[in-house]
N, C-alpha and C. Protein backbone atom coordinates (compact mmCIF):
# COMPACT_ATOMS: atom_id res chain seq x y z
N UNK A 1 0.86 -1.18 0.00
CA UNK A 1 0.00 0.00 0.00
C UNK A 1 0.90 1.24 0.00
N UNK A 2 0.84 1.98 -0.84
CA UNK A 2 1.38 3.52 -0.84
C UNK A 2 0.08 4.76 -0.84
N UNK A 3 0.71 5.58 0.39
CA UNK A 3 0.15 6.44 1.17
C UNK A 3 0.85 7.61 0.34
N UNK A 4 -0.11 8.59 0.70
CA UNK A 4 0.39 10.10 -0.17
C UNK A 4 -0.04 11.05 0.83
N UNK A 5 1.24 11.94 1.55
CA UNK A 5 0.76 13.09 2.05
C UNK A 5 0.69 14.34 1.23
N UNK A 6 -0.64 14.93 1.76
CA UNK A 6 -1.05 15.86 1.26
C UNK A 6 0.37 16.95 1.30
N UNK A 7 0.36 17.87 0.27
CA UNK A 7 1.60 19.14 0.67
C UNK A 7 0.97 19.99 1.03
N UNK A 8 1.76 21.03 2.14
CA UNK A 8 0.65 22.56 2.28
C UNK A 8 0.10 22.96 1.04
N UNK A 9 -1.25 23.71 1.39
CA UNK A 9 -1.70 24.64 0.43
C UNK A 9 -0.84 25.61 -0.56
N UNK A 10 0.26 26.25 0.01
CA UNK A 10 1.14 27.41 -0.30
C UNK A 10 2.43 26.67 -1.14
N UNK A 11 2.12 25.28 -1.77
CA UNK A 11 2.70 24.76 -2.01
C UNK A 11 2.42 24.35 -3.27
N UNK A 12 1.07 23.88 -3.59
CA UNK A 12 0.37 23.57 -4.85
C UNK A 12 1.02 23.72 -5.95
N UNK A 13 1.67 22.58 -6.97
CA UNK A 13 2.04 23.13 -8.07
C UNK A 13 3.27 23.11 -7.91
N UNK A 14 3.96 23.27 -6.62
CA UNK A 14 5.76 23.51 -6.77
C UNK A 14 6.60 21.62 -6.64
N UNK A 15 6.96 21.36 -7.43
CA UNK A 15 7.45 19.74 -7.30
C UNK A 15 8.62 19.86 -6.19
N UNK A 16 8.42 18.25 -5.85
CA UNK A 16 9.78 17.84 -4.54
C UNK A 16 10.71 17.56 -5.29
N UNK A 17 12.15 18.47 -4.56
CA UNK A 17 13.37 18.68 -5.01
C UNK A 17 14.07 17.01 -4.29
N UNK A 18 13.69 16.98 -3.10
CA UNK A 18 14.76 16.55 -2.43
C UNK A 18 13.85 15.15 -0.99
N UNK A 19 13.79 14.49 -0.65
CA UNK A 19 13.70 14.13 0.68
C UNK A 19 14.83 13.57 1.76
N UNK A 20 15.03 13.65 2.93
CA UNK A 20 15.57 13.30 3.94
C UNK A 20 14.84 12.34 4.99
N UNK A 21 14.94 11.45 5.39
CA UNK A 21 14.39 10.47 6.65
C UNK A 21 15.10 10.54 7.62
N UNK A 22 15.28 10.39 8.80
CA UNK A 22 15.26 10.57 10.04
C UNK A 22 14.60 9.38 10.92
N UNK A 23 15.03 8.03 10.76
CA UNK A 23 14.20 7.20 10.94
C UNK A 23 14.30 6.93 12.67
N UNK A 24 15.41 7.19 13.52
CA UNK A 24 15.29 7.28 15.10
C UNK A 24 14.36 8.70 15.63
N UNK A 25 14.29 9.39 14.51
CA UNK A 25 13.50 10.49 14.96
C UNK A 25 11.65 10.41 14.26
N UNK A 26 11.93 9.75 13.18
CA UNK A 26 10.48 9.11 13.12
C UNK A 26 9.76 10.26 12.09
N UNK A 27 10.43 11.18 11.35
CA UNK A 27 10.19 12.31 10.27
C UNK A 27 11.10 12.48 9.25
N UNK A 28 9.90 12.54 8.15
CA UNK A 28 10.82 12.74 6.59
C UNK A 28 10.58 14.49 6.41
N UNK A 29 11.96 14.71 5.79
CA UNK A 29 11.68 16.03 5.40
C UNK A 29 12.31 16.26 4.07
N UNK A 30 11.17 17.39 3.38
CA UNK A 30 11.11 17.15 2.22
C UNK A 30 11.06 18.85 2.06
N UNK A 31 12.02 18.61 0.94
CA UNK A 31 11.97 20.04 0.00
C UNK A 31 11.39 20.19 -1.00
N UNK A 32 10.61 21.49 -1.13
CA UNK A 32 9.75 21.17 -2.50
C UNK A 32 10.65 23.03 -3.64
N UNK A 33 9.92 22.71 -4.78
CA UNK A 33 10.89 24.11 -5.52
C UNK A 33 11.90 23.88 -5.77
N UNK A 34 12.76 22.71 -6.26
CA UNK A 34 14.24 22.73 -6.52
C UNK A 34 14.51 23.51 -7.49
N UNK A 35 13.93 24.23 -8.30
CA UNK A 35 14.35 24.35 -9.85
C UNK A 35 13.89 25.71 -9.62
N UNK A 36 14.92 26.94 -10.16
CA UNK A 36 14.12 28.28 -10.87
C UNK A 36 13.76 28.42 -11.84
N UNK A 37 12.84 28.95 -12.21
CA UNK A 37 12.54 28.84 -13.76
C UNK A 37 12.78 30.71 -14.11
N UNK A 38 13.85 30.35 -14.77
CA UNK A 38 14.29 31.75 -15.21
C UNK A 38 13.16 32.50 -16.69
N UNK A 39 12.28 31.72 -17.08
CA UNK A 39 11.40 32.27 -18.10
C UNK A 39 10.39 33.05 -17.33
N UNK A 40 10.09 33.23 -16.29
CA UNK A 40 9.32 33.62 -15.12
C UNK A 40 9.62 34.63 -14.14
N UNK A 41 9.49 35.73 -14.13
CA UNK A 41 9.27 36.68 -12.79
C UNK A 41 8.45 36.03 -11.60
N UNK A 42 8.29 35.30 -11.53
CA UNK A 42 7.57 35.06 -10.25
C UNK A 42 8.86 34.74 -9.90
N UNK A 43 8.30 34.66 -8.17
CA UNK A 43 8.83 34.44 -7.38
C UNK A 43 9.31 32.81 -6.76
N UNK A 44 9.83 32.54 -6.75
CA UNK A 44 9.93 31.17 -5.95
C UNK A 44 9.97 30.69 -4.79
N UNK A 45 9.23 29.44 -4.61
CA UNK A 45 8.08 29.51 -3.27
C UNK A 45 9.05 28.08 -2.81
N UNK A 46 10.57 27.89 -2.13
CA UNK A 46 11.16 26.98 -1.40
C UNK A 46 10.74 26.64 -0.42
N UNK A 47 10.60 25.54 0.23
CA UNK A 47 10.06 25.65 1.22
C UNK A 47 10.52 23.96 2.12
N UNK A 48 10.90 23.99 3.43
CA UNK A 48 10.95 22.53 3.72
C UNK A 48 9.92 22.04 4.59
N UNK A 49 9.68 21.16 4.20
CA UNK A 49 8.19 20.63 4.90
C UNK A 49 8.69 19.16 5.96
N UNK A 50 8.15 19.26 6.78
CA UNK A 50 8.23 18.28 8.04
C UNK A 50 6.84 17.42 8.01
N UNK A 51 7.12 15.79 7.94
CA UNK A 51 6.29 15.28 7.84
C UNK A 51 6.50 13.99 8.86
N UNK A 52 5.46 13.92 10.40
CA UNK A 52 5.70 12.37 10.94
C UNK A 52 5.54 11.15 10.09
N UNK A 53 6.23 10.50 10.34
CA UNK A 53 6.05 9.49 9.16
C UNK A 53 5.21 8.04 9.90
N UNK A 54 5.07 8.08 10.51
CA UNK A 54 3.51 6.98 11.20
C UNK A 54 2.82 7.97 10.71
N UNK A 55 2.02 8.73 11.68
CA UNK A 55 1.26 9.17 11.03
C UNK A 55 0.79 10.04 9.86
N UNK A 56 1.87 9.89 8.92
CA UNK A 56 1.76 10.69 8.05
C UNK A 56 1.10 12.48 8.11
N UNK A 57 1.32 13.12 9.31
CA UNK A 57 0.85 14.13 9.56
C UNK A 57 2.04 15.18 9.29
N UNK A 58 1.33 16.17 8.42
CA UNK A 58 2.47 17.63 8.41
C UNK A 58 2.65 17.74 9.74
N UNK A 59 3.83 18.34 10.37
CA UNK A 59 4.37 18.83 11.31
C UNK A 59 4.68 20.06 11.69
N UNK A 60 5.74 20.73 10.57
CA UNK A 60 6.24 22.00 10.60
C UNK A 60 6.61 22.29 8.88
N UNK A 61 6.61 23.61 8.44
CA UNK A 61 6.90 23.95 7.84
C UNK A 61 8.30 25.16 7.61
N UNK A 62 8.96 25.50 6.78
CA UNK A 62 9.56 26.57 6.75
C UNK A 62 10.07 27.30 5.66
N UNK A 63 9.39 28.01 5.18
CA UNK A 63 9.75 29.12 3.45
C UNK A 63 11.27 29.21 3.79
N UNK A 64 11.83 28.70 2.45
CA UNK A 64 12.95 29.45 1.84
C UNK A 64 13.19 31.13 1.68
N UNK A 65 14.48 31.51 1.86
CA UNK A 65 14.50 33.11 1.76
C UNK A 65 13.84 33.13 0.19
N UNK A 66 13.13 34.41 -0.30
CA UNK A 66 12.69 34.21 -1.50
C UNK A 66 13.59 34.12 -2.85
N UNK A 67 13.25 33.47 -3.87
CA UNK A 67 14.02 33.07 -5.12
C UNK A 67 14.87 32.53 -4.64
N UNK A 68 15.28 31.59 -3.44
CA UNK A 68 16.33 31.06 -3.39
C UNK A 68 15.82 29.32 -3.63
N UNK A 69 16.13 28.46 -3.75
CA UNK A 69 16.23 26.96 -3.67
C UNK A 69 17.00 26.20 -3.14
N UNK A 70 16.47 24.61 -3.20
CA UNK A 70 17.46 23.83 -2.15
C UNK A 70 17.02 22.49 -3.04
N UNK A 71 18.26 21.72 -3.09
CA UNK A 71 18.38 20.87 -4.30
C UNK A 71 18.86 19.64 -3.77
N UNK A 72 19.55 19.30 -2.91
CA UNK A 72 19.28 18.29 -1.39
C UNK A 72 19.64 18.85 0.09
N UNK A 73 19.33 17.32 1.04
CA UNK A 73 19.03 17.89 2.43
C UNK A 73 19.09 16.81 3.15
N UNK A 74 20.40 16.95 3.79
CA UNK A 74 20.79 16.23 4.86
C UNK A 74 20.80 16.53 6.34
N UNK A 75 20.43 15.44 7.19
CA UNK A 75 19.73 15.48 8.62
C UNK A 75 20.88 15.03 9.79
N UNK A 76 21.22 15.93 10.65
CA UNK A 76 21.69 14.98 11.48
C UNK A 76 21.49 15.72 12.49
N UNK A 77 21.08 14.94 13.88
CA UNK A 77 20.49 14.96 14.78
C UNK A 77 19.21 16.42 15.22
N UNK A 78 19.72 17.61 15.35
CA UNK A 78 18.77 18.80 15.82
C UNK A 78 18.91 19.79 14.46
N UNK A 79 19.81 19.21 13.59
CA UNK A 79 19.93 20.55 12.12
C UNK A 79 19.93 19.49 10.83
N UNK A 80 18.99 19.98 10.00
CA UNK A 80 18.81 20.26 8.26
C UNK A 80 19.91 20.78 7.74
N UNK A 81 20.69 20.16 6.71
CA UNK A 81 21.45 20.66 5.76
C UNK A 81 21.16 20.88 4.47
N UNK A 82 20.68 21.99 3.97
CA UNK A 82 20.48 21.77 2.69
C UNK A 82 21.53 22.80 1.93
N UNK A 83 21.35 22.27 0.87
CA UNK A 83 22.19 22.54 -0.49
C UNK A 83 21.58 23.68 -1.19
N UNK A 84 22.13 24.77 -1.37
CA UNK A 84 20.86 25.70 -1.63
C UNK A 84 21.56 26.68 -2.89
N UNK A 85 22.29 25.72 -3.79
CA UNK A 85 22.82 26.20 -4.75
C UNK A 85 23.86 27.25 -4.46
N UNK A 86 23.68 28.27 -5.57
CA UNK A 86 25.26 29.48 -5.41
C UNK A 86 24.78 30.59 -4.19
N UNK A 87 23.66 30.38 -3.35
CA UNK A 87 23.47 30.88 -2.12
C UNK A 87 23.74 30.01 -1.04
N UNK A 88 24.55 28.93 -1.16
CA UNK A 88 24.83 28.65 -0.23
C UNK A 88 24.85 26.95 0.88
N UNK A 89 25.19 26.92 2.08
CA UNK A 89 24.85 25.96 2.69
C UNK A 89 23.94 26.43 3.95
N UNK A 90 22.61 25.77 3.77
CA UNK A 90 21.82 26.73 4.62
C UNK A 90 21.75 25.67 5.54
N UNK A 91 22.12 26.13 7.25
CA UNK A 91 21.61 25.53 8.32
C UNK A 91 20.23 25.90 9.36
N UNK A 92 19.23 24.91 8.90
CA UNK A 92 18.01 24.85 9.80
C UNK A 92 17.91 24.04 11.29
N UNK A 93 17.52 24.59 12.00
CA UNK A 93 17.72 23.89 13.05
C UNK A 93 16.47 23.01 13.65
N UNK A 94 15.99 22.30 13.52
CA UNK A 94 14.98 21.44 13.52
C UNK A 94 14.33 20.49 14.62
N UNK A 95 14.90 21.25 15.66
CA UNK A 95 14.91 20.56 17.05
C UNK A 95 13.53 20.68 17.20
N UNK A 96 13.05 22.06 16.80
CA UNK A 96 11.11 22.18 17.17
C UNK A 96 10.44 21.62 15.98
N UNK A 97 10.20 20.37 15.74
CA UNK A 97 10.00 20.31 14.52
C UNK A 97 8.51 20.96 14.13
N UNK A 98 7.68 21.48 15.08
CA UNK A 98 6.83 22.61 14.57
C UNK A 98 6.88 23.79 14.06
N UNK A 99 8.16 23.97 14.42
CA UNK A 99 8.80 25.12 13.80
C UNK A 99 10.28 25.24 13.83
N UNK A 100 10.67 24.80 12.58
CA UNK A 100 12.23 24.95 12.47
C UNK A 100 12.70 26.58 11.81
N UNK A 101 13.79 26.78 12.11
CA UNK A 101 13.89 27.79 12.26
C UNK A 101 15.42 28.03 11.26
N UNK A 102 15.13 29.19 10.32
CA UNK A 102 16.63 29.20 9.40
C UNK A 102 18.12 29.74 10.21
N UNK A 103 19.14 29.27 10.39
CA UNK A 103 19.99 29.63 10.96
C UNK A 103 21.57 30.30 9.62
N UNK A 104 22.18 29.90 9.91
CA UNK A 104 23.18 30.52 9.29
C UNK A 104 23.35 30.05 7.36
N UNK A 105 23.61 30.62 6.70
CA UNK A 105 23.70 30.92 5.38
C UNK A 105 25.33 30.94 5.06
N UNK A 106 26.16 29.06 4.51
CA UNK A 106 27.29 29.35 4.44
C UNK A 106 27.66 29.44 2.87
N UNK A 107 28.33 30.68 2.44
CA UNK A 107 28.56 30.81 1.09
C UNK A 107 29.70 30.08 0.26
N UNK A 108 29.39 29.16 -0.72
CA UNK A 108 30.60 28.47 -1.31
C UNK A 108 31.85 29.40 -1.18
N UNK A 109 32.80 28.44 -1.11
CA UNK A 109 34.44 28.88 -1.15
C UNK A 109 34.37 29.39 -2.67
N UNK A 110 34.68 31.07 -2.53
CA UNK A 110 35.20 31.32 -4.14
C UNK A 110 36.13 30.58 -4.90
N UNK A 111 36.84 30.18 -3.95
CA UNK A 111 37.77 28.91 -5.12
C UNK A 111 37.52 27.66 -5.90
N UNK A 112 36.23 27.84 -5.50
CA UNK A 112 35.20 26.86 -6.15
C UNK A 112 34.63 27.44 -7.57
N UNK A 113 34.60 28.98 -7.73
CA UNK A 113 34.04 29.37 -8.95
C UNK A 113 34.63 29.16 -10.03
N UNK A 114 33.95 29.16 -11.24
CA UNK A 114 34.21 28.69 -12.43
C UNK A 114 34.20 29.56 -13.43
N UNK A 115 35.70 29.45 -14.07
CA UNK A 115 36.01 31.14 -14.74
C UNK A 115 36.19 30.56 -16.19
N UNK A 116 35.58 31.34 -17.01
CA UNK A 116 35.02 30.54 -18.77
C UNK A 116 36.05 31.43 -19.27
N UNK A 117 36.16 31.04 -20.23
CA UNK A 117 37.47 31.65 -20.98
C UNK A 117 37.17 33.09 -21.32
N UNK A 118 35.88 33.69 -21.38
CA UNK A 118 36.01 35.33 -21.49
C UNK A 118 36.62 36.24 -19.97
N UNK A 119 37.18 35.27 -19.25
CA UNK A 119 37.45 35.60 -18.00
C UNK A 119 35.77 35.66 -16.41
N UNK A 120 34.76 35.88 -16.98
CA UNK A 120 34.23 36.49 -16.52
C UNK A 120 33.88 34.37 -15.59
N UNK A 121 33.18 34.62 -14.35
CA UNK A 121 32.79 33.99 -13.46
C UNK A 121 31.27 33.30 -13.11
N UNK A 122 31.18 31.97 -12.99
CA UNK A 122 30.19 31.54 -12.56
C UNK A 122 30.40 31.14 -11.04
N UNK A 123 29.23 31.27 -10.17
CA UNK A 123 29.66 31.34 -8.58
C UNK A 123 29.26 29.84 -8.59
N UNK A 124 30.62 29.30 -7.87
CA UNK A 124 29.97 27.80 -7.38
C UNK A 124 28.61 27.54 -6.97
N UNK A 125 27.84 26.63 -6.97
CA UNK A 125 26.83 25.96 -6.55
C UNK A 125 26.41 24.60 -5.52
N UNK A 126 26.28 24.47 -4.67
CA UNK A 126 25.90 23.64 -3.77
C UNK A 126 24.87 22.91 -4.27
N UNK A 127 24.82 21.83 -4.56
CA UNK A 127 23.92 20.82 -4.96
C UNK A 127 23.87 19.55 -4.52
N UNK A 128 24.79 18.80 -4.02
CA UNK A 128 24.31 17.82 -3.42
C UNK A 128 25.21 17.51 -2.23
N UNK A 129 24.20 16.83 -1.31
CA UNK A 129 25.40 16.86 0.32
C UNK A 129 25.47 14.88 0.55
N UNK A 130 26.18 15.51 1.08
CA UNK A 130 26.50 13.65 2.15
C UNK A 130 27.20 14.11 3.73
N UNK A 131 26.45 13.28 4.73
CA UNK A 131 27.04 13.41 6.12
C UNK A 131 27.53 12.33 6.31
N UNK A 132 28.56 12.16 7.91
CA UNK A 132 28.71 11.05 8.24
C UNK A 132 28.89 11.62 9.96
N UNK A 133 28.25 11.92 10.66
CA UNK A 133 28.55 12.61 12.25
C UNK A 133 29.14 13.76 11.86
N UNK A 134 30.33 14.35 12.24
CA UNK A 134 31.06 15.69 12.17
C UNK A 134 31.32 16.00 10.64
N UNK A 135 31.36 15.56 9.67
CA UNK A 135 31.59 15.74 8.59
C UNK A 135 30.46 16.05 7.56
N UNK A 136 30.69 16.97 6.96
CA UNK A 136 29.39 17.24 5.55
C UNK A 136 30.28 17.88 4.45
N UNK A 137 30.10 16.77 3.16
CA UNK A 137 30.75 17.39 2.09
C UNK A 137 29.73 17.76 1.41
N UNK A 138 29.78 19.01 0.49
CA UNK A 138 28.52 19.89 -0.17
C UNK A 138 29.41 19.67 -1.81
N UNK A 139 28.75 19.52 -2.29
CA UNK A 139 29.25 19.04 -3.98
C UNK A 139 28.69 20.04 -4.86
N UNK A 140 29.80 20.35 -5.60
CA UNK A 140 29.38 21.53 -6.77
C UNK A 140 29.33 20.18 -8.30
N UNK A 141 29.64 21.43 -9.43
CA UNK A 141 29.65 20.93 -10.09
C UNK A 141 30.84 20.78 -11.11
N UNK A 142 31.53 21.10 -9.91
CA UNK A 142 33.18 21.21 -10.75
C UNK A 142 34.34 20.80 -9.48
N UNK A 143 33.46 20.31 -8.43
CA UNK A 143 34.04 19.46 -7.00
C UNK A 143 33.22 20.03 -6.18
N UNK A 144 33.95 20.28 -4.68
CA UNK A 144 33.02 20.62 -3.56
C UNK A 144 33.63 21.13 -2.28
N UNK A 145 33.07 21.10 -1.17
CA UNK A 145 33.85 21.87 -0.34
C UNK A 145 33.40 20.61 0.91
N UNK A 146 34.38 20.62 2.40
CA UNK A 146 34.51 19.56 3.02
C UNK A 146 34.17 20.74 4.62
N UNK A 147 33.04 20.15 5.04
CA UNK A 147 32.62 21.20 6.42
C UNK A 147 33.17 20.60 7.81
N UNK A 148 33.71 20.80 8.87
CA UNK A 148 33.31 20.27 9.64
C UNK A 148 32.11 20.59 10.93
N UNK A 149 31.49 19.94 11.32
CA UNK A 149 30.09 20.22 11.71
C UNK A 149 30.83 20.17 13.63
N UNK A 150 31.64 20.26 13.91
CA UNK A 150 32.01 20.11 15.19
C UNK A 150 30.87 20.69 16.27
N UNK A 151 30.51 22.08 15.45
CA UNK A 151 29.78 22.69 15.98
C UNK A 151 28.71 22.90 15.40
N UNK A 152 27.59 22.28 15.23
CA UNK A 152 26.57 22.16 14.30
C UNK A 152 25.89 23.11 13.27
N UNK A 153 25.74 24.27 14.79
CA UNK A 153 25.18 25.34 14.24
C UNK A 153 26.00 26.13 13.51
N UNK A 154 27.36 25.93 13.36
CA UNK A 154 28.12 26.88 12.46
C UNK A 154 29.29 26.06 11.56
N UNK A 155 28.95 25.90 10.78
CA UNK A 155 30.22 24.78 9.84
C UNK A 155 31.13 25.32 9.72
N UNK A 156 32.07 24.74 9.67
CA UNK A 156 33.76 25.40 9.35
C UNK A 156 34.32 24.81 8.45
N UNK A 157 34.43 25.33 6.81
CA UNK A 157 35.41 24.96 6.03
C UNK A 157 36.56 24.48 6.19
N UNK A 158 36.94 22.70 5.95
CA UNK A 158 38.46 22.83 6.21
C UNK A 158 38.76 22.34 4.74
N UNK A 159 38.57 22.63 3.67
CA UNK A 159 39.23 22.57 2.44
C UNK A 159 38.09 22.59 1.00
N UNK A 160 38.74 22.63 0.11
CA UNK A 160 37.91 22.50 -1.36
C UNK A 160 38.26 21.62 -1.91
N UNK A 161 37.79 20.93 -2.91
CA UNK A 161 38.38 19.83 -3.86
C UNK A 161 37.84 20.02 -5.11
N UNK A 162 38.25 19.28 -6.78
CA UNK A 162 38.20 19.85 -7.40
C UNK A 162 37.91 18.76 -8.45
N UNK A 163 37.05 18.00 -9.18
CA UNK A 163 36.96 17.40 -9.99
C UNK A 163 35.84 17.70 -11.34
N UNK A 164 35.49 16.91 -12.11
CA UNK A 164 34.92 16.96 -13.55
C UNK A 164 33.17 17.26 -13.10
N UNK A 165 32.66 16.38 -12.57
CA UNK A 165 31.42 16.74 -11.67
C UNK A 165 30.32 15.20 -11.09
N UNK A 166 31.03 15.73 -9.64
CA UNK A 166 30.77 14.59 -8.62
C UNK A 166 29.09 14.29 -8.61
N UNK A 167 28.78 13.13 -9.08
CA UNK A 167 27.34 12.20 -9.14
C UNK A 167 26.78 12.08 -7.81
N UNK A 168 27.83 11.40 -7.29
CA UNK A 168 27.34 11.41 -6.12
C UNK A 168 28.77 11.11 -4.93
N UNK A 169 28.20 11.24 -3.38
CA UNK A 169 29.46 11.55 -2.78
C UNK A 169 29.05 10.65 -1.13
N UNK A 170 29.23 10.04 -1.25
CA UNK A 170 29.55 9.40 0.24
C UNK A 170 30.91 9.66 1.32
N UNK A 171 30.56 9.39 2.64
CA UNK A 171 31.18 9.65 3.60
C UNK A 171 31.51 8.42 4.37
N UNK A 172 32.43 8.00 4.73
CA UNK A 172 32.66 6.89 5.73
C UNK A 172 33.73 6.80 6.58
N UNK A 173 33.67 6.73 7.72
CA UNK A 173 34.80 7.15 9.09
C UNK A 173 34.40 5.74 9.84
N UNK A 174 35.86 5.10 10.28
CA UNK A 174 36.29 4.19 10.66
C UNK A 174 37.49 3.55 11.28
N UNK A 175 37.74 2.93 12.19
CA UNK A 175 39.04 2.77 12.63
C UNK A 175 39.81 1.82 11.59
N UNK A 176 41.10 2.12 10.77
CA UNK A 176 42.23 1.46 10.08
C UNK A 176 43.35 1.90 11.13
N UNK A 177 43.43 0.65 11.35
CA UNK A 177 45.00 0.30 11.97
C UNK A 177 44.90 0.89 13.32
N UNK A 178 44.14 0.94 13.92
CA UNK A 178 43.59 1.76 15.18
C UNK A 178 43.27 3.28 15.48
N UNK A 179 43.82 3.61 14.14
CA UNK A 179 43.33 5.48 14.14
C UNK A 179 42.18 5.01 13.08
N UNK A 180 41.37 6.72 13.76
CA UNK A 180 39.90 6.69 13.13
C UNK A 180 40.39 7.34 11.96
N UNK A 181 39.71 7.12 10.75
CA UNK A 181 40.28 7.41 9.86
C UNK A 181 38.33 7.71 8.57
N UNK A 182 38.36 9.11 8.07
CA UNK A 182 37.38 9.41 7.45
C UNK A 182 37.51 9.52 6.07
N UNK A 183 37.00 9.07 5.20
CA UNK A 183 37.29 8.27 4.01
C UNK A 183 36.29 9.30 3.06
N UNK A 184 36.39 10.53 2.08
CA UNK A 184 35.00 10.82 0.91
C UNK A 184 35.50 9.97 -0.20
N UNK A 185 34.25 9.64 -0.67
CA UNK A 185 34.29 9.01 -1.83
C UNK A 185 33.46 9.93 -2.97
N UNK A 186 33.71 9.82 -3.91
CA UNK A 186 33.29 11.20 -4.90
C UNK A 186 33.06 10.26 -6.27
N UNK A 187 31.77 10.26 -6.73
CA UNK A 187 31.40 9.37 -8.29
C UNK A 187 31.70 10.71 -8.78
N UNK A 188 33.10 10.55 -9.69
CA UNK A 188 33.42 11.63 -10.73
C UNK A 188 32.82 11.11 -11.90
N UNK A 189 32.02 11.85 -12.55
CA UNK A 189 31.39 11.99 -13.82
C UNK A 189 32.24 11.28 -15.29
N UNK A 190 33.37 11.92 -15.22
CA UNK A 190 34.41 11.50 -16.21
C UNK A 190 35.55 10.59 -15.96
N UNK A 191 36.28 11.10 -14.77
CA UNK A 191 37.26 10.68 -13.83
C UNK A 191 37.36 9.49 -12.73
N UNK A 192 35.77 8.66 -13.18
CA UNK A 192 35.68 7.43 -12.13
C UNK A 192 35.73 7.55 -9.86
């Protein structure tokens, strides 16, 4: 049997970018609006939606700053990570899940931007994440940047990396040889 929750009203019409589960916490959260549509002046209506997952009941909601988007969204324990393109890595804090609340706005490493041969600049983009506890790598489309979450509410860049354009990106930390040792793995597009 497949169940369908309803989306808010203020939502109608905007497709899901992204979902996240939370299965010790017992809520999926779901982004809807991944996409701008640049043929359009309107506005764009982001938004992450909190849903219990027994009872399939909305929970909490929370609008995106406007015209901005979020393209995935990773969970770990009291904060939302989402990917929110060349605006950023946005941290929600999700402890109320009736009302989560937007917290800090981290802007890709300019050394991530992408300079076309007329010189002129495209600003990196945040598009897809992977966690593993203290660690969140945010993936562009020309590599990505490596956070550490020590402190949840405020990530701290400790480097950039740089490849053809990462598919997808896993995280895995483990003891080799008795030191803990944290391992990204990066599906390069061209580069294997």
């Amino acid at each position: 049997q497949t169940d369908v929750v309803a989306r808010p009203s203020q939502l109608d019409g905007q497709e899901i970018g992204a979902v996240a589960v939370d299965a010790a916490d017992g809520h999926a959260f779901v982004l809807y609006a991944n996409r701008l549509n640049s043929n359009t002046t309107e506005a764009v209506v982001g938004a992450l939606h909190i849903v219990h997952i027994e009872t399939q009941v909305p929970v909490g909601y929370l609008a995106l700053p406007t015209n901005t988007a979020a393209w995935d969204i990773v969970v770990e324990g009291n904060y939302a990570y989402l990917a929110g393109g060349s605006s950023g890595l946005f941290v929600v804090d999700v402890s109320d899940k009736a009302n989560p609340a937007m917290g800090q706005i981290v802007a890709p490493d300019p050394a991530l931007d992408d300079v076309l041969p007329d010189a002129s600049t495209i600003a990196a983009s945040f598009g897809e994440l992977a966690i593993n506890g203290s660690v969140l790598v945010a993936g562009t489309e020309g590599g990505g940047e490596v956070f550490d979450l020590t402190n949840p509410v405020s990530p701290s860049s400790t480097g950039t990396f740089f490849s053809t354009h990462p598919n997808d990106i896993e995280i895995d930390s483990r003891p080799i040889d008795s030191v803990q040792t944290t391992v990204i793995f990066i599906a390069d597009q061209s580069s294997g």
